[in-house]
N, C-alpha and C. Protein backbone atom coordinates (compact mmCIF):
# COMPACT_ATOMS: atom_id res chain seq x y z
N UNK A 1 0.82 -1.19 0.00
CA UNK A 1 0.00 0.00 0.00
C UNK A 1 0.87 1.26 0.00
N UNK A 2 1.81 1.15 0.43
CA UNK A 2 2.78 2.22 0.53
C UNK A 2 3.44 3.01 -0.69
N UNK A 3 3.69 1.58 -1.42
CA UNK A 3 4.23 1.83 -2.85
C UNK A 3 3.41 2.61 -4.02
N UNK A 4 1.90 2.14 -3.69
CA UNK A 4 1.13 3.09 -4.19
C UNK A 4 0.36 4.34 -3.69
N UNK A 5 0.76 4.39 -3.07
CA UNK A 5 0.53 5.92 -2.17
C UNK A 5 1.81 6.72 -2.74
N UNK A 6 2.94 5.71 -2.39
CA UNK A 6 4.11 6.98 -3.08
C UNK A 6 3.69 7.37 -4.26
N UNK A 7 3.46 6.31 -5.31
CA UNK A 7 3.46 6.64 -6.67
C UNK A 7 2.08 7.32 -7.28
N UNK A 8 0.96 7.46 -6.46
CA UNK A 8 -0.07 8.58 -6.47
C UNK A 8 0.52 9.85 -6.13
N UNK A 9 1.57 10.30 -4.93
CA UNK A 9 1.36 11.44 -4.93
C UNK A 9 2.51 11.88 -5.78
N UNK A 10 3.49 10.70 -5.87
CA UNK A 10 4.33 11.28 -7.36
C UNK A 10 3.55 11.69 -8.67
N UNK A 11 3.05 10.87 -9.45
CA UNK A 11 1.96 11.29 -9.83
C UNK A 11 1.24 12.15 -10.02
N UNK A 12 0.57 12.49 -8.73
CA UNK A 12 0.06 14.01 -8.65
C UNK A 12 0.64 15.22 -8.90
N UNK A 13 2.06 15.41 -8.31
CA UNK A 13 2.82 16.01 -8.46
C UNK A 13 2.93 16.43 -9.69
N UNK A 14 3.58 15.22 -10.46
CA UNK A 14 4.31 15.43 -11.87
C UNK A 14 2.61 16.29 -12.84
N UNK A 15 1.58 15.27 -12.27
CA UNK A 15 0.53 15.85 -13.54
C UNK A 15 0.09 17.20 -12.70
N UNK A 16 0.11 17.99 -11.42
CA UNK A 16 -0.35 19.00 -11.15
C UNK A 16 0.60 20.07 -11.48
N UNK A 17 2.32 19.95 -11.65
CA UNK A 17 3.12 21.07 -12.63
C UNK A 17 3.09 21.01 -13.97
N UNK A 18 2.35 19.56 -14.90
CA UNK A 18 2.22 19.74 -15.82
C UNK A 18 1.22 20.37 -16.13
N UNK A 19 -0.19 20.56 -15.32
CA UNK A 19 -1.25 21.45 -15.36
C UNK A 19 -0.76 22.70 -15.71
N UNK A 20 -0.10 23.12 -14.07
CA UNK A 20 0.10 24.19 -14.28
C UNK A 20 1.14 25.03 -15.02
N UNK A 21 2.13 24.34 -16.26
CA UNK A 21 2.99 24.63 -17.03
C UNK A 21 1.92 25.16 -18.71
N UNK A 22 0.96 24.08 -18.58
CA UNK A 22 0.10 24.11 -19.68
C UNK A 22 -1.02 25.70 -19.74
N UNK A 23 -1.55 25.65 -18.31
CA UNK A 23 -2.05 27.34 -17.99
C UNK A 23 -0.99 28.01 -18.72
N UNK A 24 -0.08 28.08 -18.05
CA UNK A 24 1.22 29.50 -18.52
C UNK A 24 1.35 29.60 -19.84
N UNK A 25 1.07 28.05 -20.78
CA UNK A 25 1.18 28.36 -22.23
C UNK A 25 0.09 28.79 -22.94
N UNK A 26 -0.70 28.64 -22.03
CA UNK A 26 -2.22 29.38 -22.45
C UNK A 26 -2.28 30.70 -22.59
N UNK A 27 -1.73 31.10 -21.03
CA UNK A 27 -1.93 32.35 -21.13
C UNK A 27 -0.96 33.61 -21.90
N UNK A 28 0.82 32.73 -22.62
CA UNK A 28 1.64 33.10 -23.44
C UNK A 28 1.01 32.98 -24.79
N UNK A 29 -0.08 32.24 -25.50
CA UNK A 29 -0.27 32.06 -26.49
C UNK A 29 0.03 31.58 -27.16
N UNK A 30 0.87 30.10 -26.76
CA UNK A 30 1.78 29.05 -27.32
C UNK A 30 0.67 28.62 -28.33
N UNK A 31 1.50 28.21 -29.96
CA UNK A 31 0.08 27.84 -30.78
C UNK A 31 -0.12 26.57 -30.60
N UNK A 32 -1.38 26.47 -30.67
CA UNK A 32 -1.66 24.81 -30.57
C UNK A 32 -0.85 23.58 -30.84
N UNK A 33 -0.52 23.67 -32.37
CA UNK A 33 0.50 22.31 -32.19
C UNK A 33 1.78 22.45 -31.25
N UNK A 34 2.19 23.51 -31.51
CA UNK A 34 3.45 23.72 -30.34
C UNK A 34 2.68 23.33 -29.08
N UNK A 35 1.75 23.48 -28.36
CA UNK A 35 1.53 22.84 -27.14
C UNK A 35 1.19 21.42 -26.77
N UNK A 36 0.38 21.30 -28.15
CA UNK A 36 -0.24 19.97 -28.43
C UNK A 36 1.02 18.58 -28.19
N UNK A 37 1.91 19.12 -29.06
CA UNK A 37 3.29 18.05 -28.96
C UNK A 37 4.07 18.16 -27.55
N UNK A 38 4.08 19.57 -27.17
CA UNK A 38 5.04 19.76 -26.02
C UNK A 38 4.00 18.97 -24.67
N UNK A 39 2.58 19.22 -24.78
CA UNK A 39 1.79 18.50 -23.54
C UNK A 39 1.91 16.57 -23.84
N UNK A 40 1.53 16.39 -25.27
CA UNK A 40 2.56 14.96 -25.68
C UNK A 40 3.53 14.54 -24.92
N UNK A 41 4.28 14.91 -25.27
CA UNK A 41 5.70 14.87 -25.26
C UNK A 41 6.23 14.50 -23.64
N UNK A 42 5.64 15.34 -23.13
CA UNK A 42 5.69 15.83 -21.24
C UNK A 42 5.13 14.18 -20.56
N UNK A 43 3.55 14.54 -21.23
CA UNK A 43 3.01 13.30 -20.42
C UNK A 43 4.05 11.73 -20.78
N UNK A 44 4.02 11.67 -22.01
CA UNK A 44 4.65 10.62 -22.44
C UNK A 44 6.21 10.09 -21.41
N UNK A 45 6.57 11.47 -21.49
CA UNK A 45 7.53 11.13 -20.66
C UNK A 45 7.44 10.64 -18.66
N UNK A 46 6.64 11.13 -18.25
CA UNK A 46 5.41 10.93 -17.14
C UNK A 46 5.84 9.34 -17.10
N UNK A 47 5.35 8.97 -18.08
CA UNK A 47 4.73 7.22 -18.67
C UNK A 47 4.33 6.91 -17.09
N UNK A 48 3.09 7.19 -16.77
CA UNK A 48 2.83 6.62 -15.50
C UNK A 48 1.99 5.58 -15.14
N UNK A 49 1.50 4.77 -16.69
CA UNK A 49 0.80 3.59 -16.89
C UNK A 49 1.83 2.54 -17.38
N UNK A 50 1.50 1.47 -17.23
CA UNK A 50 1.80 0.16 -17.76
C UNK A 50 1.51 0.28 -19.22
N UNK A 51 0.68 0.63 -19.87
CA UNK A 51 0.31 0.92 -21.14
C UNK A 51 -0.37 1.69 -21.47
N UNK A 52 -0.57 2.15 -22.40
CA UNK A 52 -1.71 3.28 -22.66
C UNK A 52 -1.40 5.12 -22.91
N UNK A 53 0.29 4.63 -22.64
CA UNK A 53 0.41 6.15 -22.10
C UNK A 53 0.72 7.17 -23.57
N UNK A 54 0.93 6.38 -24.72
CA UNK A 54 1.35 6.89 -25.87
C UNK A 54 -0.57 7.45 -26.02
N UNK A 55 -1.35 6.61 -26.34
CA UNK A 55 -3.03 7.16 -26.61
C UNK A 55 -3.27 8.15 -25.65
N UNK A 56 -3.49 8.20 -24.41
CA UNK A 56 -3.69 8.94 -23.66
C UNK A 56 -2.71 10.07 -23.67
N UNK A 57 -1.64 10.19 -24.23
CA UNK A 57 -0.59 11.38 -24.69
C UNK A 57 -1.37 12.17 -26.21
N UNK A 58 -1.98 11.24 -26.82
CA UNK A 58 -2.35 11.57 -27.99
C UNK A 58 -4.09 12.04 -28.12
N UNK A 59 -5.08 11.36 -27.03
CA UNK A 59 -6.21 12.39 -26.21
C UNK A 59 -5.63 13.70 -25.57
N UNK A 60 -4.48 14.19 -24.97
CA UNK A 60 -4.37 15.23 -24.41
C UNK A 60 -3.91 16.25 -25.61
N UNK A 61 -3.07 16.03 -26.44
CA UNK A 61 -2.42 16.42 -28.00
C UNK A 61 -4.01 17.08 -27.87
N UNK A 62 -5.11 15.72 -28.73
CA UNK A 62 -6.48 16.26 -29.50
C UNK A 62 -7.14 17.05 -28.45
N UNK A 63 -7.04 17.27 -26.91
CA UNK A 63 -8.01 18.36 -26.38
C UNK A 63 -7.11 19.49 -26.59
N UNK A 64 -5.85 19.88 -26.82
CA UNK A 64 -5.60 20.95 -27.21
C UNK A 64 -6.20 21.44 -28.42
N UNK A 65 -6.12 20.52 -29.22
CA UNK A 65 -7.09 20.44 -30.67
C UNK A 65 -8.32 21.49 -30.93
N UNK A 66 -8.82 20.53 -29.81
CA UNK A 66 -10.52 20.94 -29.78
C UNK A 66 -10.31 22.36 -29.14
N UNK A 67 -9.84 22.38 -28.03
CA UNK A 67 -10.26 23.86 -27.36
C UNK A 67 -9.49 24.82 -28.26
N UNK A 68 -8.59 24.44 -29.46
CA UNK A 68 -8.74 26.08 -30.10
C UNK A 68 -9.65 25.73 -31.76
N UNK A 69 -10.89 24.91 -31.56
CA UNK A 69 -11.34 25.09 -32.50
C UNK A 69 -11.21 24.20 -33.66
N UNK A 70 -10.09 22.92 -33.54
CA UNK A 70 -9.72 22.43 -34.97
C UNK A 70 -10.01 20.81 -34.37
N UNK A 71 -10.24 19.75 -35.06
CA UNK A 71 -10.39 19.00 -35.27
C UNK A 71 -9.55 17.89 -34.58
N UNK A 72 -9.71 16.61 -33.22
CA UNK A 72 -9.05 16.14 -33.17
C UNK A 72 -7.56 15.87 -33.74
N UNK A 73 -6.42 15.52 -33.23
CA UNK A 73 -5.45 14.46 -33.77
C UNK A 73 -5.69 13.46 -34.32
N UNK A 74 -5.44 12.78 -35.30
CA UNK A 74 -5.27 11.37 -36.27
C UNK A 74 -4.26 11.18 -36.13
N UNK A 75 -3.59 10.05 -35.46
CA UNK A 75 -2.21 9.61 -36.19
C UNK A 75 -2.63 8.06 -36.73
N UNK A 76 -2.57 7.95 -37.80
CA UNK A 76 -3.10 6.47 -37.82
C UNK A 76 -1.60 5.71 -38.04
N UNK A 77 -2.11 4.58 -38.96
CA UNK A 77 -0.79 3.75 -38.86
C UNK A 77 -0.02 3.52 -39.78
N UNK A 78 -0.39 4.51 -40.65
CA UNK A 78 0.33 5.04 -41.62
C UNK A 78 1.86 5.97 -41.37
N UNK A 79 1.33 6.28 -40.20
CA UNK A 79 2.51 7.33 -39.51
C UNK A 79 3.32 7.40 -38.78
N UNK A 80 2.47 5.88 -38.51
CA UNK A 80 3.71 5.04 -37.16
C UNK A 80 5.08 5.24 -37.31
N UNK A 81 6.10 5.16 -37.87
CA UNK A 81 7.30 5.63 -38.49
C UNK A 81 7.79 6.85 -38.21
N UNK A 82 7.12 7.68 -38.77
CA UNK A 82 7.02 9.28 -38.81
C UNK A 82 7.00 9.63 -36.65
N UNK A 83 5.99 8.96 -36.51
CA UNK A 83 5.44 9.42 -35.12
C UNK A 83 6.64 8.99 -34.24
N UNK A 84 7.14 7.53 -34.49
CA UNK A 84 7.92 7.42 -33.17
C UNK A 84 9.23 7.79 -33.64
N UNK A 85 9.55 8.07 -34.97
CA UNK A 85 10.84 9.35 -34.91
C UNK A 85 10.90 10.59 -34.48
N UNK A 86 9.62 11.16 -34.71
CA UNK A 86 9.44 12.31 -34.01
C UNK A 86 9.45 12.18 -32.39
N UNK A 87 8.76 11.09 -32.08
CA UNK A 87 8.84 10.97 -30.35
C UNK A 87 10.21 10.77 -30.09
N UNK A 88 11.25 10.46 -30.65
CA UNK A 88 12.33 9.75 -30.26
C UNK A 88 13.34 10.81 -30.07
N UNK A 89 12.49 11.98 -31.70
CA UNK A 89 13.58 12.72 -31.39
C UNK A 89 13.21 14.31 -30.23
N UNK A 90 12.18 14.02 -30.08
CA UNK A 90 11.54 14.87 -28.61
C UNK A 90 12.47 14.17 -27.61
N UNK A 91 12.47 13.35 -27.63
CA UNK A 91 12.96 12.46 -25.95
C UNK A 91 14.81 13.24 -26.33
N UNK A 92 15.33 13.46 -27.61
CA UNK A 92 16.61 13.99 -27.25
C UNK A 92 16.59 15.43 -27.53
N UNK A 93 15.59 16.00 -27.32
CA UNK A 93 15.31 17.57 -26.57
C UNK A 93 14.81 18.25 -28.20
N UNK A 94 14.45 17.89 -29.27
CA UNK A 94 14.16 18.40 -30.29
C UNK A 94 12.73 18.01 -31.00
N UNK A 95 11.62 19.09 -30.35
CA UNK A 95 10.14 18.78 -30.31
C UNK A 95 9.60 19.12 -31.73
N UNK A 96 10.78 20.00 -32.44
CA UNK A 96 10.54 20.74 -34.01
C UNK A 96 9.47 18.64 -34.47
N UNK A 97 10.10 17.94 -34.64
CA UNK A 97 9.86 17.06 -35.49
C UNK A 97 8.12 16.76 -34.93
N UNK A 98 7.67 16.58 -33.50
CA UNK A 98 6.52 16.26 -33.47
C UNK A 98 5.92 17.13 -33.26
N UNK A 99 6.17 18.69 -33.45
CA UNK A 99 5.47 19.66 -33.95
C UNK A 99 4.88 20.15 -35.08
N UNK A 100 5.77 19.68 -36.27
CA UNK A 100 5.48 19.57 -37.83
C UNK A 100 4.60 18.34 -37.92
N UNK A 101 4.79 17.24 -37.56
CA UNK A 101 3.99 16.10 -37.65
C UNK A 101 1.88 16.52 -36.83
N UNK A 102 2.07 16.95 -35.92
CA UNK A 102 0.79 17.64 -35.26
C UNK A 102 0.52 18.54 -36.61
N UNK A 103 1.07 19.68 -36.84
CA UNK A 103 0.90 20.86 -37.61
C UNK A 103 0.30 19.89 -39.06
N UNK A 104 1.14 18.97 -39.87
CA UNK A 104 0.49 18.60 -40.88
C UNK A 104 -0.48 17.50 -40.61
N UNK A 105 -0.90 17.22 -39.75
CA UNK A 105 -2.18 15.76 -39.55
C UNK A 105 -3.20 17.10 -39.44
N UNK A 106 -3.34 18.38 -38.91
CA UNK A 106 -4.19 19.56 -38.76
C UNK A 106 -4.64 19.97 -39.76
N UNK A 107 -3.81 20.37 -40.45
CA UNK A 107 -3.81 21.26 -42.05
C UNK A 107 -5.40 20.76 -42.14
N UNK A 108 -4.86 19.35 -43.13
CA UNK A 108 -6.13 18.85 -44.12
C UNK A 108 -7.27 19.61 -43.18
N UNK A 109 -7.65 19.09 -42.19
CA UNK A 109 -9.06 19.18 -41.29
C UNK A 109 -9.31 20.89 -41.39
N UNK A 110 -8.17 21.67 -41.18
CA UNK A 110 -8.48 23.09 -40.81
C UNK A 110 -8.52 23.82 -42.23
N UNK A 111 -8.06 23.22 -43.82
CA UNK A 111 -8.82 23.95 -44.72
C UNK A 111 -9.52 23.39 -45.01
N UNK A 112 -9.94 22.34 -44.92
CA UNK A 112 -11.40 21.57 -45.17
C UNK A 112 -12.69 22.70 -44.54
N UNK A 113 -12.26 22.62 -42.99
CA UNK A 113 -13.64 23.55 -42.18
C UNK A 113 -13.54 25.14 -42.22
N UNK A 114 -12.47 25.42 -42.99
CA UNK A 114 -12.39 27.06 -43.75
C UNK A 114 -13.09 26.98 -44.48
N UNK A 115 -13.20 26.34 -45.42
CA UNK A 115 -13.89 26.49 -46.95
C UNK A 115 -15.33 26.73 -46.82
């Protein structure tokens, strides 16, 4: 019981400064995919599940999505490749790659619902 008590309030911890890191980019005006990948990126690194933690990195990506207006994330499995080079190369401090990857899965959806 102990072990999971530690690792709840670790846990808590880690996801209540990632909260509050994500406010501050709100209120700087970080653009969406730039946050979208960087809140990715963060949790992923978290990894505080046994599994799951890449999807549930990629639900937090798409609510950045939604709250400015554009259309879930897709990564399907077409991109698998693309995606975990880009994750790989986030994990060695260079988020450019799963920022372009967010930015073009967006495009299509956001001139589609311009038009």
């Amino acid at each position: 019981m102990a072990i999971f008590t530690t690792f709840l309030l670790t846990f808590n911890t880690f996801v209540d400064r990632l909260i509050a890191l994500h406010h501050q980019h709100k209120q700087r005006n970080i653009l969406p995919e730039i946050e979208a990948a960087w809140l990715h990126h963060r949790f992923t690194q978290i990894h505080p599940f046994q599994d799951g933690n890449g999807r549930l990195a990629r639900c937090l990506a798409s609510l950045i999505f939604i709250q400015a207006g554009w259309f879930p994330l897709a990564v399907t499995r077409d991109d698998r490749a693309v995606y975990i080079h880009a994750s790989e190369q986030a994990d060695r401090g260079d988020l450019s790659w799963l920022v372009k990857l967010f930015a073009k899965k967006a495009l299509p959806t956001l001139l589609l619902y311009r038009l």
